[in-house]
Protein backbone atom coordinates (compact mmCIF):
# COMPACT_ATOMS: atom_id res chain seq x y z
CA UNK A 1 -22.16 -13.37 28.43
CA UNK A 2 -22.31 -11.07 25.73
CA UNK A 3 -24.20 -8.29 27.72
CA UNK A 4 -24.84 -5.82 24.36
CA UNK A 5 -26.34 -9.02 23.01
CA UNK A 6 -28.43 -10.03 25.65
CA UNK A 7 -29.39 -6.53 25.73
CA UNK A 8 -30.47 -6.06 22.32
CA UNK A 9 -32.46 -9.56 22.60
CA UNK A 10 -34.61 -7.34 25.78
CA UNK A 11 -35.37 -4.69 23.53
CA UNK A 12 -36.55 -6.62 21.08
CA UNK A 13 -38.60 -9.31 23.11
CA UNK A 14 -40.66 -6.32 24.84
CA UNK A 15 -40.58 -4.84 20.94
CA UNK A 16 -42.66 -7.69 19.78
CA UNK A 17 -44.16 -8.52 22.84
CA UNK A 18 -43.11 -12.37 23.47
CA UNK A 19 -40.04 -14.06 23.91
CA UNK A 20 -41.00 -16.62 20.31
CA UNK A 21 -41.49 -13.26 18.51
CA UNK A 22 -37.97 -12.04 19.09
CA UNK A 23 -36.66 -15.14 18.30
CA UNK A 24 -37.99 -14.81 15.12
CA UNK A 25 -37.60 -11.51 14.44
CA UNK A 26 -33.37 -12.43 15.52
CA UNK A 27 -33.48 -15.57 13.62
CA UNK A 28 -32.34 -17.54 16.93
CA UNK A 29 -33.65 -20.13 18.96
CA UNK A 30 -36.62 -19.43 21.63
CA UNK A 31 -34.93 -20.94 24.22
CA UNK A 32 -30.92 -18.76 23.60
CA UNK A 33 -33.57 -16.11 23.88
CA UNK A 34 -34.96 -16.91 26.99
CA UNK A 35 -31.54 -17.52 28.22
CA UNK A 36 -30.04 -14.28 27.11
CA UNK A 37 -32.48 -12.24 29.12
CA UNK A 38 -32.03 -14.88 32.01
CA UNK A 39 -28.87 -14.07 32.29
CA UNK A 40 -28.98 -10.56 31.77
CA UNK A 41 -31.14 -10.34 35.15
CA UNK A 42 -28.67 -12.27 36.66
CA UNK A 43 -26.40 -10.14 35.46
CA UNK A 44 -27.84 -7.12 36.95
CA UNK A 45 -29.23 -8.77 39.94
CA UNK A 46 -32.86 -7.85 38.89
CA UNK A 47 -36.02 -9.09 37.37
CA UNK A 48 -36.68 -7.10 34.52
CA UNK A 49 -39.75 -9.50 33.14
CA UNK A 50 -42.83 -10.71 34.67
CA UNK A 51 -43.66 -13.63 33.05
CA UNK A 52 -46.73 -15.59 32.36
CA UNK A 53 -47.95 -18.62 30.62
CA UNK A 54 -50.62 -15.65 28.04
CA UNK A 55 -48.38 -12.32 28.53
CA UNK A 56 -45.50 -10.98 30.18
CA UNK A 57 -45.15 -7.27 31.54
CA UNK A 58 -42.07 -4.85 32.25
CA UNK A 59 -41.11 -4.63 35.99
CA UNK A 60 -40.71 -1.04 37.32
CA UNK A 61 -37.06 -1.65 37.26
CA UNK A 62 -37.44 -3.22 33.82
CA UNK A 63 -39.24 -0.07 32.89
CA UNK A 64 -36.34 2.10 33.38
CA UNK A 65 -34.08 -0.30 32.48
CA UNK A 66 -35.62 -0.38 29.06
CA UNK A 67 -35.80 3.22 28.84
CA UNK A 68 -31.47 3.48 29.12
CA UNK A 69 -30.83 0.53 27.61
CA UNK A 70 -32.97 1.44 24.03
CA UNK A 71 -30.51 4.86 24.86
CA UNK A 72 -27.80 3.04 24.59
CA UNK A 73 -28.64 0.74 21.67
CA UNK A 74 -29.82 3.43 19.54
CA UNK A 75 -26.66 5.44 20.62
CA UNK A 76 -24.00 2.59 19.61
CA UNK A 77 -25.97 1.89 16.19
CA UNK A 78 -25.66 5.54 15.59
CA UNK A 79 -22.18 5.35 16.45
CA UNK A 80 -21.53 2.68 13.97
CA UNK A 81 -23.28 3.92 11.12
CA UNK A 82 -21.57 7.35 11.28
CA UNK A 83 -18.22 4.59 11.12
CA UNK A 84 -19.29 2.99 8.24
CA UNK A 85 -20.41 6.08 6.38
CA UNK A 86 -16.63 7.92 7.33
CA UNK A 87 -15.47 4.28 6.07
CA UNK A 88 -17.24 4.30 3.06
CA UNK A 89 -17.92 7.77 1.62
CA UNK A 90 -15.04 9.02 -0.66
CA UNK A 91 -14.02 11.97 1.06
CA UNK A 92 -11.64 13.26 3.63
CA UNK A 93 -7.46 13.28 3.71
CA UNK A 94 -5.69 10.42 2.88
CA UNK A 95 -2.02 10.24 3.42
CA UNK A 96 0.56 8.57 1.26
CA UNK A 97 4.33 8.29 2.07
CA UNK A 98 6.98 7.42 -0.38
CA UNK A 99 10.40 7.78 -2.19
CA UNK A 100 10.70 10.86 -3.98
CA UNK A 101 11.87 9.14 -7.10
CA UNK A 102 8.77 7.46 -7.13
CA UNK A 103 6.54 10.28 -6.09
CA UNK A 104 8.06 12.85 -8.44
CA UNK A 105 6.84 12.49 -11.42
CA UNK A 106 5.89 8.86 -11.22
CA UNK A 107 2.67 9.31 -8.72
CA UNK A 108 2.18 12.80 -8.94
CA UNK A 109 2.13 12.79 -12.64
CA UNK A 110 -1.17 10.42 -12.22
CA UNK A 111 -2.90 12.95 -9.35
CA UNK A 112 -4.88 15.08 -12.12
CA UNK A 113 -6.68 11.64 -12.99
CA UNK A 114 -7.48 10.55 -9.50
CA UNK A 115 -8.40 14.04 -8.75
CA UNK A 116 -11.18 13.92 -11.31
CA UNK A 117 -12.67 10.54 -10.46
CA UNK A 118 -12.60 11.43 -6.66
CA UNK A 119 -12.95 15.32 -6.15
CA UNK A 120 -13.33 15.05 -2.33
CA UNK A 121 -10.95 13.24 -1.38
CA UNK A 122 -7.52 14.81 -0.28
CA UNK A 123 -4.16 13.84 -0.49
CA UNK A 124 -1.10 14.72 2.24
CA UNK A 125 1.65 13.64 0.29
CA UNK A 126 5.06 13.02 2.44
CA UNK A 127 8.80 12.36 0.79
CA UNK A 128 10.51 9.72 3.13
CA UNK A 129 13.82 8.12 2.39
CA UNK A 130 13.11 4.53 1.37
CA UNK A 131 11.52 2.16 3.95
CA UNK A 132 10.81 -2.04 4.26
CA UNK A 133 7.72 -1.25 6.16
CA UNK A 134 4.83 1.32 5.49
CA UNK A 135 5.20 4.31 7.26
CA UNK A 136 3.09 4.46 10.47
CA UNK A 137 2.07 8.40 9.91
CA UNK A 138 0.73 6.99 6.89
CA UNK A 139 -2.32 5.23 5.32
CA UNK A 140 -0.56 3.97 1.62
CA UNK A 141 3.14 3.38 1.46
CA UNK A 142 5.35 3.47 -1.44
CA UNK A 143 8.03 1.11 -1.04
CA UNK A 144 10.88 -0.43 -3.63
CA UNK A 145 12.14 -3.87 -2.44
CA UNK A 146 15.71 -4.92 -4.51
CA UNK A 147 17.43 -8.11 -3.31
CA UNK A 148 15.62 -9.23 -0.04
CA UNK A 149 12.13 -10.16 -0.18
CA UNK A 150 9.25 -7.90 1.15
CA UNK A 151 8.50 -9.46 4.77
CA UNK A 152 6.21 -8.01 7.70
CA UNK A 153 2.91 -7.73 9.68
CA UNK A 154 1.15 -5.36 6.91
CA UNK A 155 -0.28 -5.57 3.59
CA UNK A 156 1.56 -5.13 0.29
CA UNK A 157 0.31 -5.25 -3.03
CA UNK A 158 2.84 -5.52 -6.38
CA UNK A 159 2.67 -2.35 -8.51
CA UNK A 160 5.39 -2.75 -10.86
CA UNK A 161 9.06 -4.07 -11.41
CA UNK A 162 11.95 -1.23 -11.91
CA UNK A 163 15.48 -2.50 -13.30
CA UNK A 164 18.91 -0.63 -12.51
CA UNK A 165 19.70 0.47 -15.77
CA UNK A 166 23.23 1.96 -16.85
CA UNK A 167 23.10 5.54 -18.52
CA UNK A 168 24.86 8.77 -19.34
CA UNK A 169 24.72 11.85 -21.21
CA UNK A 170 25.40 11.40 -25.43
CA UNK A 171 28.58 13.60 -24.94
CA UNK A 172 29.70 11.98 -22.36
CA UNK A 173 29.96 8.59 -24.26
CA UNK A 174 31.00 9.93 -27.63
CA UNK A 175 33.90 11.47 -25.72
CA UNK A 176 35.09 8.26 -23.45
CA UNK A 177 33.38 5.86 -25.92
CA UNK A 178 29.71 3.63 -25.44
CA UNK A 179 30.67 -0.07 -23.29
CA UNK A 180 29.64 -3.22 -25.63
CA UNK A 181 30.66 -5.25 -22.49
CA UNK A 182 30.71 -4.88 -18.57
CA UNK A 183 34.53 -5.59 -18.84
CA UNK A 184 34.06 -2.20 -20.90
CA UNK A 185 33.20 -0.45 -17.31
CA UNK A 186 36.98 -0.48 -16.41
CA UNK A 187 37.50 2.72 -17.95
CA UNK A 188 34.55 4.16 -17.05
CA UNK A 189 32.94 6.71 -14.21
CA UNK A 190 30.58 4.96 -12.98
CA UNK A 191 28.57 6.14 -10.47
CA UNK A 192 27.21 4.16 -7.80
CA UNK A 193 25.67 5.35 -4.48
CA UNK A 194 27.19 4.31 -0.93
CA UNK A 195 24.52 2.41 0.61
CA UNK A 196 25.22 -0.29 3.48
CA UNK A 197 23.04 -3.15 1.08
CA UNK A 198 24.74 -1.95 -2.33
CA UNK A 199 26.75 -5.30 -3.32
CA UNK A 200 30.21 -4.35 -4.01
CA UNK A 201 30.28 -6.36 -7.29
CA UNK A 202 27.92 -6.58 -10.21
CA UNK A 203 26.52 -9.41 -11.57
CA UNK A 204 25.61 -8.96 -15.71
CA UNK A 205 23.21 -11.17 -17.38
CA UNK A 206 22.66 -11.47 -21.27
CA UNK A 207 19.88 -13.24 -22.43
CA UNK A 208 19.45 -15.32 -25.87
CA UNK A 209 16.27 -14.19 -28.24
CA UNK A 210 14.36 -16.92 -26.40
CA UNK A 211 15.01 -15.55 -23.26
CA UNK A 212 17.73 -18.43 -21.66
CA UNK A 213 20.58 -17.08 -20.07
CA UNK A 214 23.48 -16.90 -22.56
CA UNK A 215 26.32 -14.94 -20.87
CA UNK A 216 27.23 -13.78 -17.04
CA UNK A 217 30.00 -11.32 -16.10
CA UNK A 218 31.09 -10.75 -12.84
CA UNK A 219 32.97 -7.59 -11.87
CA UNK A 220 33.54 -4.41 -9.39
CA UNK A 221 32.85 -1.24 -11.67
CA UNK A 222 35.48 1.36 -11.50
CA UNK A 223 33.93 4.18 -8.91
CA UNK A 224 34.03 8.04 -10.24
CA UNK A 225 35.39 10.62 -8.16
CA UNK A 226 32.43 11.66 -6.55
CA UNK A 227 30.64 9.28 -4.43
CA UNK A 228 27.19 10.00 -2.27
CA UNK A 229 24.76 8.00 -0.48
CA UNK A 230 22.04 9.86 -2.80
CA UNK A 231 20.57 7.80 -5.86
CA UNK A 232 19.28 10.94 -6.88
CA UNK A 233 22.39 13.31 -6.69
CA UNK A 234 24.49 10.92 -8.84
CA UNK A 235 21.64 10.48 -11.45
CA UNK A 236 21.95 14.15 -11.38
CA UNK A 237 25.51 14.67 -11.90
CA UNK A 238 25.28 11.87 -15.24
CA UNK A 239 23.07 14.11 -16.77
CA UNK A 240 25.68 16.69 -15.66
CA UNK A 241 28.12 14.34 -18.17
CA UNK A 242 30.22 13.08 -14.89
CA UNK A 243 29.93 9.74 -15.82
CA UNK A 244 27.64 6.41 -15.71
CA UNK A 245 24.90 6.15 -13.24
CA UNK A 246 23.44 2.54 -12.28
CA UNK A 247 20.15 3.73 -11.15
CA UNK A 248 16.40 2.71 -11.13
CA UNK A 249 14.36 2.71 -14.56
CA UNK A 250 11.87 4.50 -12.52
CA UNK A 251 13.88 7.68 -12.09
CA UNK A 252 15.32 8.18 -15.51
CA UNK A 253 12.78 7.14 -18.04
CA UNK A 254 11.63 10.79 -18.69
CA UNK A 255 15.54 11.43 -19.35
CA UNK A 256 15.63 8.60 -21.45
CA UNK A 257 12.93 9.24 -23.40
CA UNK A 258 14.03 12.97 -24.36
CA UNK A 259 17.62 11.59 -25.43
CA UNK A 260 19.13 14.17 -22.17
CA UNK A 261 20.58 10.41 -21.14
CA UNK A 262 21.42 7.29 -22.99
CA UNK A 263 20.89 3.57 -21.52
CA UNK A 264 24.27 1.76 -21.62
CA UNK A 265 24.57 -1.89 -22.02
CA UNK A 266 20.98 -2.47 -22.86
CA UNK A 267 21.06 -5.92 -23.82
CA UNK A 268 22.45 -6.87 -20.11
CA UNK A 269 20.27 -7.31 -16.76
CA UNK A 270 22.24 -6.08 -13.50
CA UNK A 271 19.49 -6.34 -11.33
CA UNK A 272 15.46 -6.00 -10.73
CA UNK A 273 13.81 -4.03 -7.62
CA UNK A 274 9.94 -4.54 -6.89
CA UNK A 275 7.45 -1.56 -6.22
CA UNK A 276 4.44 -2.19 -3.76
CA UNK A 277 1.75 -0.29 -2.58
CA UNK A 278 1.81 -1.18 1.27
CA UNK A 279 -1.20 -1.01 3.51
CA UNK A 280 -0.80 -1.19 7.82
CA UNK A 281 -3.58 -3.70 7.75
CA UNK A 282 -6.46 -5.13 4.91
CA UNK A 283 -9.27 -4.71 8.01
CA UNK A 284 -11.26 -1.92 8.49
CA UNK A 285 -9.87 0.41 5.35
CA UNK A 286 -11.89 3.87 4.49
CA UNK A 287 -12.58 3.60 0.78
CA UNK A 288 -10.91 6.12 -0.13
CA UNK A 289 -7.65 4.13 0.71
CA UNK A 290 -8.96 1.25 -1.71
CA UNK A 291 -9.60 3.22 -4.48
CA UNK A 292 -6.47 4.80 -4.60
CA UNK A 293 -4.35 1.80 -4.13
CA UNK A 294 -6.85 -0.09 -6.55
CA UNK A 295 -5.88 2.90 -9.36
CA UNK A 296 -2.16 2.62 -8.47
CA UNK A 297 -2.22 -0.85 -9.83
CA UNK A 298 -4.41 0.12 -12.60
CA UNK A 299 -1.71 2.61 -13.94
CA UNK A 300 1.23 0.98 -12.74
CA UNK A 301 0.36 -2.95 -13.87
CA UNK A 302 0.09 -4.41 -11.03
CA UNK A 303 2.25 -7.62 -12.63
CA UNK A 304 5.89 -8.26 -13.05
CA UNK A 305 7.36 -6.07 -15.84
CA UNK A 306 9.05 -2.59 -15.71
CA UNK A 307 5.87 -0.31 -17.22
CA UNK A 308 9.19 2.14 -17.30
CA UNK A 309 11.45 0.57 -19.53
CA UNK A 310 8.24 -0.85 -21.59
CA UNK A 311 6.92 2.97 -22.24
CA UNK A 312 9.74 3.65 -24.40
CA UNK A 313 10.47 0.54 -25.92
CA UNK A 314 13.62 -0.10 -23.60
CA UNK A 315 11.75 -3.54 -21.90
């Protein structure tokens, strides 16, 4: 037996004064009605009705029974409304965990925007290296996804695509010369981070004007001297002029864009990583967490491009 139920159906039977009134008023059946309180006196090993064919009347027991249980009702639907308004109201902290490459300047570059359309509501902002599954201190997760597909027990929603794109400082390519082919890389810093799931060889696509696959090259780029397990470092030290980073559109598209870097091989795809916007579960979400992953995908895409790349005409 659902005993809050049967409960409820009390209240409201001595509320309208007869059991075919409540049903009514509950939209159920007279006799799940009469049941429902049935059982609850079973329940409770007590008569709480006195019933007759014209009228029924409380019981002394019912009578203080009704007193605590009305407590109790009015207490939970108090209890739940104060939920839904906490679930519902945009205000309050909401915490977001993510790459920094992403976060800085790709989210935080958008905050301004949100902040105006939702002035109460707070963000806690945490860097965390990059993750498969959303962070469980957090309520939105950035995460990038590259070769393996995105797989768990949560919620993820596509922002955006990001391709590795090859790129160096101007001087550094008019001194050791700009690649026209992958073979080209032989001669080349490049500079590739040291992570377990970085393939050791490349795989270069070019693509025809209608978009079929007209060349591959397969090869293992030449490493620079300086090696790191940090995307971010070695992005740094090309726009230092030590060589050729393969990194994420994401990251350099500022550089890009000012001419401090220069894409190499732009005509070839090495590879394409997927942004989401992960959730820890779709049920029960404050809307403050909706809105803000709703205006990720709004400024991000939401579909499968590189918004990067297509900003500065690089797509």
């Amino acid at each position: 037996m659902d005993q809050l139920k049967a409960m409820r159906v009390f209240v409201r039977v001595i509320d309208e004064g007869s059991f075919a009134g409540a049903a009514r008023a509950l939209d159920l059946a007279p006799a799940v009605v009469t049941r429902l309180v049935a059982d609850l006196e079973e329940q409770i090993g007590a008569r709480l009705i006195n019933r007759t064919t014209r009228s029924l009347a409380l019981t002394e027991v019912g009578a203080n029974y009704l007193e605590r249980v009305r407590q109790i009702v009015n207490d939970i639907d108090e209890a739940n409304a104060y939920a839904f308004t906490a679930t519902e109201e945009l205000r309050g902290t909401l915490r977001v965990a993510g790459p920094g490459p992403l976060l800085m300047p790709g989210v935080v570059r958008l905050l301004p925007e949100f902040r105006r359309r939702y002035p109460k509501v707070e963000l806690d902002i945490s860097v965390v290296p990059p993750l498969e599954a959303p962070d469980e201190n957090a309520d939105v997760t950035l995460l990038v996804q590259g070769l393996r597909e995105i797989n768990g027990d949560f919620v993820a929603r596509l922002l955006a695509h990001s391709e590795v794109v090859l790129c160096a400082t101007p001087d550094y390519l008019s001194a050791r010369g700009r690649p026209t082919t992958p073979a080209d890389l032989a001669v080349q810093d490049v500079l590739v981070p040291e992570l377990p799931l970085a393939p050791s060889e490349w795989t270069f696509c070019r693509r025809d004007t209608e978009g079929r696959t007209a060349e591959v090259v397969t090869l293992a780029p030449k490493r620079s001297m300086l090696s790191s397990d940090n995307p971010a470092l070695l992005t740094s030290a090309a726009t230092c002029g030590m060589g050729i980073a393969a990194t994420l559109s994401l990251t350099v598209a500022d550089a890009l864009r000012e001419g401090t870097l220069e894409r190499v091989l732009p005509e070839w795809h090495v590879a394409t990583y997927k942004v989401y916007v992960a959730l820890p579960s779709r049920k029960h979400l404050p809307k403050r967490t909706r809105v803000f992953t709703d205006f990720l995908i709004e400024k991000f895409g939401g579909e499968p491009i590189d918004p990067w790349l297509a900003a500065i005409g690089q797509s």
